[in-house]
N, C-alpha and C. Protein backbone atom coordinates (compact mmCIF):
# COMPACT_ATOMS: atom_id res chain seq x y z
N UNK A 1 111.49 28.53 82.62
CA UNK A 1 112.93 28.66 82.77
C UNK A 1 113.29 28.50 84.25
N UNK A 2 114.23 27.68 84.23
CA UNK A 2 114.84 27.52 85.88
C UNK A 2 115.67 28.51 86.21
N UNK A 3 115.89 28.28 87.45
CA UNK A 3 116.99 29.29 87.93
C UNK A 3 118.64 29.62 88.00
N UNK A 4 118.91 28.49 87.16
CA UNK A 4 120.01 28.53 86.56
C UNK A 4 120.29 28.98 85.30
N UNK A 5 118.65 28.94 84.48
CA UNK A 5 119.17 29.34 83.26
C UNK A 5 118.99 31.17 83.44
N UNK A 6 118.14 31.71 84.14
CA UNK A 6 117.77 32.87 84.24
C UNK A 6 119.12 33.31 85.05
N UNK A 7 119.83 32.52 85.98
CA UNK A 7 120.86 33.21 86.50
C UNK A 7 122.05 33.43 84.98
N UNK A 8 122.42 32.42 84.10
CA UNK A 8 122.75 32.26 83.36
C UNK A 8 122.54 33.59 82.24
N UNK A 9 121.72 33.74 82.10
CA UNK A 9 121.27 34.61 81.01
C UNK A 9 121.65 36.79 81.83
N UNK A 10 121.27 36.43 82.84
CA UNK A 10 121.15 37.74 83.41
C UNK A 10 122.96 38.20 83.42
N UNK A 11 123.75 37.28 84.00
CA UNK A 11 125.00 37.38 84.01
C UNK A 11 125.88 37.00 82.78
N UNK A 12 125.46 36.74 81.96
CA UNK A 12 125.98 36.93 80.42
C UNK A 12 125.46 38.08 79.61
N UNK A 13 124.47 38.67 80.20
CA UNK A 13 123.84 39.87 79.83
C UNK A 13 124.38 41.29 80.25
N UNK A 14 124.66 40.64 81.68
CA UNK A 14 125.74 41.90 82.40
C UNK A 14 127.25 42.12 82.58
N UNK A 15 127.33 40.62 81.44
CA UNK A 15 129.00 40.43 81.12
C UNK A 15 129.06 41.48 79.43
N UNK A 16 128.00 41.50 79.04
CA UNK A 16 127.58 42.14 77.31
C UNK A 16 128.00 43.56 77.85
N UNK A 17 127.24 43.84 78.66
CA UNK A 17 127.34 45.25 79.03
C UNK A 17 128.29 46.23 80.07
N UNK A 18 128.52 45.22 80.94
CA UNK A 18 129.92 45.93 81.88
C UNK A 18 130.82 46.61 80.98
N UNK A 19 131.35 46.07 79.78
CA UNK A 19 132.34 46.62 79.35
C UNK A 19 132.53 48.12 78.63
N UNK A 20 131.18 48.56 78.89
CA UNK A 20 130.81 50.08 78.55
C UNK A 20 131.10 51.21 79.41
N UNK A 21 130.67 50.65 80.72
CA UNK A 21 130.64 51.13 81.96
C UNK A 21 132.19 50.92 82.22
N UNK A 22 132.93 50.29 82.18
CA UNK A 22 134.47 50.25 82.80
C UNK A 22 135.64 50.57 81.85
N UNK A 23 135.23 50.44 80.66
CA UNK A 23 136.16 50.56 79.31
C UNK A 23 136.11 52.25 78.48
N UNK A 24 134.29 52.35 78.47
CA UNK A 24 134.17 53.42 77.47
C UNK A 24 134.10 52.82 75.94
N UNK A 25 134.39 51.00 76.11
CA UNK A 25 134.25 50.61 74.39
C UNK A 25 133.79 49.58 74.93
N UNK A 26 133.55 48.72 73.76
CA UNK A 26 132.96 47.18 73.81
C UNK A 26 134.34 46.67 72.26
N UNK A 27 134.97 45.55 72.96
CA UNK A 27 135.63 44.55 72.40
C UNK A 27 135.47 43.44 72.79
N UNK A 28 136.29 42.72 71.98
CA UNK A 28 136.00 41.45 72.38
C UNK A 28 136.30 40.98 73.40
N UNK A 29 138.01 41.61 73.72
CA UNK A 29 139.24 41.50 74.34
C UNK A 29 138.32 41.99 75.69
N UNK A 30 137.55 43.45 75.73
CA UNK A 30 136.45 44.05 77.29
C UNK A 30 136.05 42.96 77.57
N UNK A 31 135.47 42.20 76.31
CA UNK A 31 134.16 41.33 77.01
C UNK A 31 134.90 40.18 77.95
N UNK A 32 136.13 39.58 77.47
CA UNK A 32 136.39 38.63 78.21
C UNK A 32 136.59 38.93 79.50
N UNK A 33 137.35 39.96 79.66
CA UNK A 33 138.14 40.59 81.02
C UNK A 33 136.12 41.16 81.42
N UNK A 34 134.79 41.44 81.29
CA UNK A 34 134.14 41.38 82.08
C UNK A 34 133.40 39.74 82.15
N UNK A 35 133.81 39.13 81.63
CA UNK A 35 133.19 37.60 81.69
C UNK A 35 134.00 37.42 82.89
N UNK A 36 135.35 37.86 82.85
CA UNK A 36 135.98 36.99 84.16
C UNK A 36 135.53 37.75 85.45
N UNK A 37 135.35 39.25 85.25
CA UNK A 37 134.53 40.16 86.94
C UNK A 37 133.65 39.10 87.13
N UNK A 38 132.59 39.02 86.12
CA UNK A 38 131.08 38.05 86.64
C UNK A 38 131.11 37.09 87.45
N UNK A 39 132.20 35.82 86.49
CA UNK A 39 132.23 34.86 87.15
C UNK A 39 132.97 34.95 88.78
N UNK A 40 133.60 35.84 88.52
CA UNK A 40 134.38 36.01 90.29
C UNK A 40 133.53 36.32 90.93
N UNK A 41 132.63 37.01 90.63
CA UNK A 41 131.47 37.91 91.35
C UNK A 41 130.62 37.09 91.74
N UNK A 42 130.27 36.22 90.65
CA UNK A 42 129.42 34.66 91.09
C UNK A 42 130.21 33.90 92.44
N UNK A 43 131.58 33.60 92.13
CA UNK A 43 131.85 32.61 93.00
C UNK A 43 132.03 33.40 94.26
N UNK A 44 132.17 34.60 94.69
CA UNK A 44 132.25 35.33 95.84
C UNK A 44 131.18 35.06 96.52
N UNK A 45 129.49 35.60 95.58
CA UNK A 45 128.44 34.95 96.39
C UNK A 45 128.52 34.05 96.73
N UNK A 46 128.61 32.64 95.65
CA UNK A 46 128.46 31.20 96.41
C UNK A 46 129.26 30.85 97.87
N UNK A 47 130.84 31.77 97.81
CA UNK A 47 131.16 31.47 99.28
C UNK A 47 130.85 32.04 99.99
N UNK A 48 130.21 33.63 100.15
CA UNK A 48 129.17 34.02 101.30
C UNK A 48 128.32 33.43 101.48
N UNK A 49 127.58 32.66 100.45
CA UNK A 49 126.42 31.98 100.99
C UNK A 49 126.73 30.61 101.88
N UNK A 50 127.80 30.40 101.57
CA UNK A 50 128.42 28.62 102.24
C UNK A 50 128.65 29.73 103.28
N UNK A 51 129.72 31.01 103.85
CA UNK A 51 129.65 31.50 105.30
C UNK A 51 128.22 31.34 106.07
N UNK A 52 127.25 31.69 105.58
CA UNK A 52 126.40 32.17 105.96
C UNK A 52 125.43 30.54 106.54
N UNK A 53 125.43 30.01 105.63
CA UNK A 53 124.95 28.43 105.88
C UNK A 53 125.61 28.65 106.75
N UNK A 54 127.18 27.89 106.95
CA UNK A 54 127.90 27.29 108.16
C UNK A 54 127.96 28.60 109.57
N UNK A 55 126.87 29.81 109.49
CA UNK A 55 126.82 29.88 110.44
C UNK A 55 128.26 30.51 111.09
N UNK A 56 129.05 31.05 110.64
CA UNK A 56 130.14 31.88 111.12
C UNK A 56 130.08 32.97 111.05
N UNK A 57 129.16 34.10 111.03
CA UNK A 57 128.70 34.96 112.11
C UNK A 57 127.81 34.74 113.44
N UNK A 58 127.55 33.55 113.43
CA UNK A 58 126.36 33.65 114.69
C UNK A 58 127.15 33.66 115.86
N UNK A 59 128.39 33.15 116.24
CA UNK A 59 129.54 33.12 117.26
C UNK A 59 129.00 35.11 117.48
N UNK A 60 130.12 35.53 116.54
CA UNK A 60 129.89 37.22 116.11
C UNK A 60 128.86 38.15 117.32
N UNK A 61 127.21 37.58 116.43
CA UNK A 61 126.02 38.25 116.90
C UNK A 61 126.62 37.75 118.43
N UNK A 62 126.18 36.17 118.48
CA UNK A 62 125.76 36.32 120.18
C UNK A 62 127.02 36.57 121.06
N UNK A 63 127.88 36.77 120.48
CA UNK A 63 128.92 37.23 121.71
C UNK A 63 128.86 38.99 122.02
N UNK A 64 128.47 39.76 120.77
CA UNK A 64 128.28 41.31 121.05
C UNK A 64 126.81 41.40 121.78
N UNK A 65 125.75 40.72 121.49
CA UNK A 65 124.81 40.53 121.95
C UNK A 65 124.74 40.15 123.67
N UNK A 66 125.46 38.94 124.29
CA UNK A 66 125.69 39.10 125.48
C UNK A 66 126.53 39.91 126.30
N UNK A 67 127.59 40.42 125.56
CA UNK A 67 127.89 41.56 126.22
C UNK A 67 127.84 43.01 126.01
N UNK A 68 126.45 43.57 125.39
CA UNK A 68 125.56 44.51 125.29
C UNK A 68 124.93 44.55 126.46
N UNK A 69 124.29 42.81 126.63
CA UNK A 69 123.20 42.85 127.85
C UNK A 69 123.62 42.31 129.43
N UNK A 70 124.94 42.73 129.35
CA UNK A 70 125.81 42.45 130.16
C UNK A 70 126.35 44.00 130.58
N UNK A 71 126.70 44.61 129.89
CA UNK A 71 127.16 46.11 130.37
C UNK A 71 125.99 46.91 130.55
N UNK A 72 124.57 46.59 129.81
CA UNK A 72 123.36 47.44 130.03
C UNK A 72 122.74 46.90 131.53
N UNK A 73 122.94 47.76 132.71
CA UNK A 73 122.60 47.60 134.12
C UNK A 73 120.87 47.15 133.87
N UNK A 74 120.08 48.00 133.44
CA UNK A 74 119.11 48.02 133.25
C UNK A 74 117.98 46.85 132.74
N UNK A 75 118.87 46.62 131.06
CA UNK A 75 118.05 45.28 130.80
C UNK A 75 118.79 44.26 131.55
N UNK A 76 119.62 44.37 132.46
CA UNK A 76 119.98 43.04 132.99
C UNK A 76 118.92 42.88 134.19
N UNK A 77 118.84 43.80 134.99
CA UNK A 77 117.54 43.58 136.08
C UNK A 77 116.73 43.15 135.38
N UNK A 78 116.03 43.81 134.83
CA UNK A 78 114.51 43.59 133.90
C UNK A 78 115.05 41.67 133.72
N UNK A 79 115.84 41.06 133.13
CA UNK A 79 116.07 39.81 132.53
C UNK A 79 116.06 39.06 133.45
N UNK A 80 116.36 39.69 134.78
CA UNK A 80 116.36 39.00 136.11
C UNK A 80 115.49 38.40 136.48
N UNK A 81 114.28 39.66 136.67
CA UNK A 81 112.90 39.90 137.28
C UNK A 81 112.25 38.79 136.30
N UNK A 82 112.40 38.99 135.16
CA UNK A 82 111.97 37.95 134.46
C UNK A 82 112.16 36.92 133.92
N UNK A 83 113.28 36.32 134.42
CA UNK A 83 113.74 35.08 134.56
C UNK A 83 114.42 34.64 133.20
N UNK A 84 114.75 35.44 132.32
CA UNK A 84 114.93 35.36 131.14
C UNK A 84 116.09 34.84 130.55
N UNK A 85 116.59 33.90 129.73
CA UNK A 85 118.10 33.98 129.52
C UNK A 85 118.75 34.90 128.65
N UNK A 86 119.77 34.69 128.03
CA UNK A 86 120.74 35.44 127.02
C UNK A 86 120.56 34.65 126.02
N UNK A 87 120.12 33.53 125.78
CA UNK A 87 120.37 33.19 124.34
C UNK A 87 118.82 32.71 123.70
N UNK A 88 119.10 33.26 122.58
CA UNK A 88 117.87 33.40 121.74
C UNK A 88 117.89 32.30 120.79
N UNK A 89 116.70 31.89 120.07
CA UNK A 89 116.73 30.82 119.23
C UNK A 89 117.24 31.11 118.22
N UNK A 90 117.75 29.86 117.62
CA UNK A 90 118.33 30.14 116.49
C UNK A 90 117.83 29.29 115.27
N UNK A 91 118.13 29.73 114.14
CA UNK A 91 117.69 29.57 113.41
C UNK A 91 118.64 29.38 111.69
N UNK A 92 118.37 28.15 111.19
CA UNK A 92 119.46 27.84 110.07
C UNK A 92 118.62 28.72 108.50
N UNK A 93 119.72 29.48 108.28
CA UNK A 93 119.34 29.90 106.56
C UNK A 93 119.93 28.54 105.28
N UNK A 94 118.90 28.69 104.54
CA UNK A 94 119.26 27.39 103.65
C UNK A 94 119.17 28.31 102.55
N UNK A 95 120.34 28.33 101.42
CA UNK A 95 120.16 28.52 100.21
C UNK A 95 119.82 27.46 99.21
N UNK A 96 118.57 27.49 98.64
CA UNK A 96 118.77 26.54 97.44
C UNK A 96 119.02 26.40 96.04
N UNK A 97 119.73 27.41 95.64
CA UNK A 97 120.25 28.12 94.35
C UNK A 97 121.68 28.03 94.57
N UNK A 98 122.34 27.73 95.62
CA UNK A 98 123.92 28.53 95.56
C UNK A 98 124.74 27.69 94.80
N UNK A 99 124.68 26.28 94.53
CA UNK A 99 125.63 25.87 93.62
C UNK A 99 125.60 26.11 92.08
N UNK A 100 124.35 27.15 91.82
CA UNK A 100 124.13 27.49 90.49
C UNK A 100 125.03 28.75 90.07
N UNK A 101 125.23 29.07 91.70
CA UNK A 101 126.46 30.54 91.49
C UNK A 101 127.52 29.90 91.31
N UNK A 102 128.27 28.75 91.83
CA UNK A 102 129.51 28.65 91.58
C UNK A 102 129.66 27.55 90.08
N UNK A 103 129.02 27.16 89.86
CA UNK A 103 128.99 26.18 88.42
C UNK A 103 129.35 27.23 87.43
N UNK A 104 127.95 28.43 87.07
CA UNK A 104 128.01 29.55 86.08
C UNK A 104 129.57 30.43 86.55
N UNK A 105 129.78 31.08 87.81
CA UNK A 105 130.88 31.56 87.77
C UNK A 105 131.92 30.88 87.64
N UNK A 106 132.80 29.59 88.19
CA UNK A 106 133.64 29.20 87.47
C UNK A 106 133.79 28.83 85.80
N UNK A 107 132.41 28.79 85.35
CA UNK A 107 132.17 28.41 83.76
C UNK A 107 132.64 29.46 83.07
N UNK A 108 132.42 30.87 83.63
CA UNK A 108 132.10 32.39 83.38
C UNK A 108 134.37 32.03 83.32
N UNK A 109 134.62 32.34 84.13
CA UNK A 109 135.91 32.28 84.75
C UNK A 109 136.75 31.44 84.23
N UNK A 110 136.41 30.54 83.77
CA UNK A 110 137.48 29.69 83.36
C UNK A 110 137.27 29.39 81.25
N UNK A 111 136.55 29.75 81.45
CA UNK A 111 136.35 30.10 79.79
C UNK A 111 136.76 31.39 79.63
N UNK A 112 137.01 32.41 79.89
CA UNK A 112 137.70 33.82 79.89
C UNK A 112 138.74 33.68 80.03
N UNK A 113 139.60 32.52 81.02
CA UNK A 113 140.87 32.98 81.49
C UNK A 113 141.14 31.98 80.03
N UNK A 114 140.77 30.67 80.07
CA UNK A 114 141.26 30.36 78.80
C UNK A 114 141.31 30.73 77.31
N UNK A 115 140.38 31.57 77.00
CA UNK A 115 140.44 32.16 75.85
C UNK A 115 141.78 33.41 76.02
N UNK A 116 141.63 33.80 77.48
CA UNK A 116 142.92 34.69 77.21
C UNK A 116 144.20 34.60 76.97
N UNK A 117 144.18 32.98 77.61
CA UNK A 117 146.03 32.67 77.34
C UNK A 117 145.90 32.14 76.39
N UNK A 118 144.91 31.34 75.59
CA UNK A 118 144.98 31.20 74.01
C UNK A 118 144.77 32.72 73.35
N UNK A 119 144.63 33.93 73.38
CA UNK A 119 144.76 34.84 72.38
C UNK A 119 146.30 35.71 73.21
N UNK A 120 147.01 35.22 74.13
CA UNK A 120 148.03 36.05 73.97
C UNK A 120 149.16 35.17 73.38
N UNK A 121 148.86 33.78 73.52
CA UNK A 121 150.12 32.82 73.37
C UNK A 121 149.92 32.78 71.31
N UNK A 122 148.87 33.19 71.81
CA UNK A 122 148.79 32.90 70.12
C UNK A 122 149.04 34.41 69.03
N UNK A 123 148.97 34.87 69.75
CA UNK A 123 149.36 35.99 69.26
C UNK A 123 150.93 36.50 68.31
């Protein structure tokens, strides 16, 4: 099994069951309204993980980072003496799963929202 289907299965598994934990019942009507938490929940990861790729905390780190070692008197001599700079290597995180979060969560998400405005319009 790949990792889409295991992501697949785990989050249709925890769409079965949320609705115990937040409701106190299981309907049909729970299940959709937790199909749609999941899938949001999915697509939230996939865009932390695109933050995190593109690297928009690293601005963040190294700017508190140089001026840590900028107000600390101490390690600034020491960095002196040793000829050292302020900036450290860096290094890229690669996810290779993340478009499996946003495929399943919009799938999750948009099959919930549509079953919902087909069971109220139809109603």
């Amino acid at each position: 099994m790949n990792f889409k289907g295991f992501l697949f299965l785990v989050s249709l598994g925890s769409s079965l069951v949320l609705p115990f934990f937040l409701y106190r019942q299981w309907t049909i009507l729970t299940w959709f309204d937790a199909l749609f938490l999941v899938g949001l929940l999915l697509v939230m990861i996939y865009f932390i993980m695109v933050l995190i790729e593109g690297q928009f905390f690293t601005a963040f780190f190294k700017s508190t980072r140089n001026f840590f070692a900028k107000v600390n008197k101490k390690d600034q001599l020491i960095r002196e003496s040793e000829k050292r700079s302020f900036e450290s290597a860096d290094y890229r995180k690669e996810f290779p799963n993340r478009i499996s979060f946003l495929q399943i969560g919009l799938l999750f998400c948009l099959s919930s929202l549509l079953v919902s405005i087909a069971l109220y319009y139809l109603k």
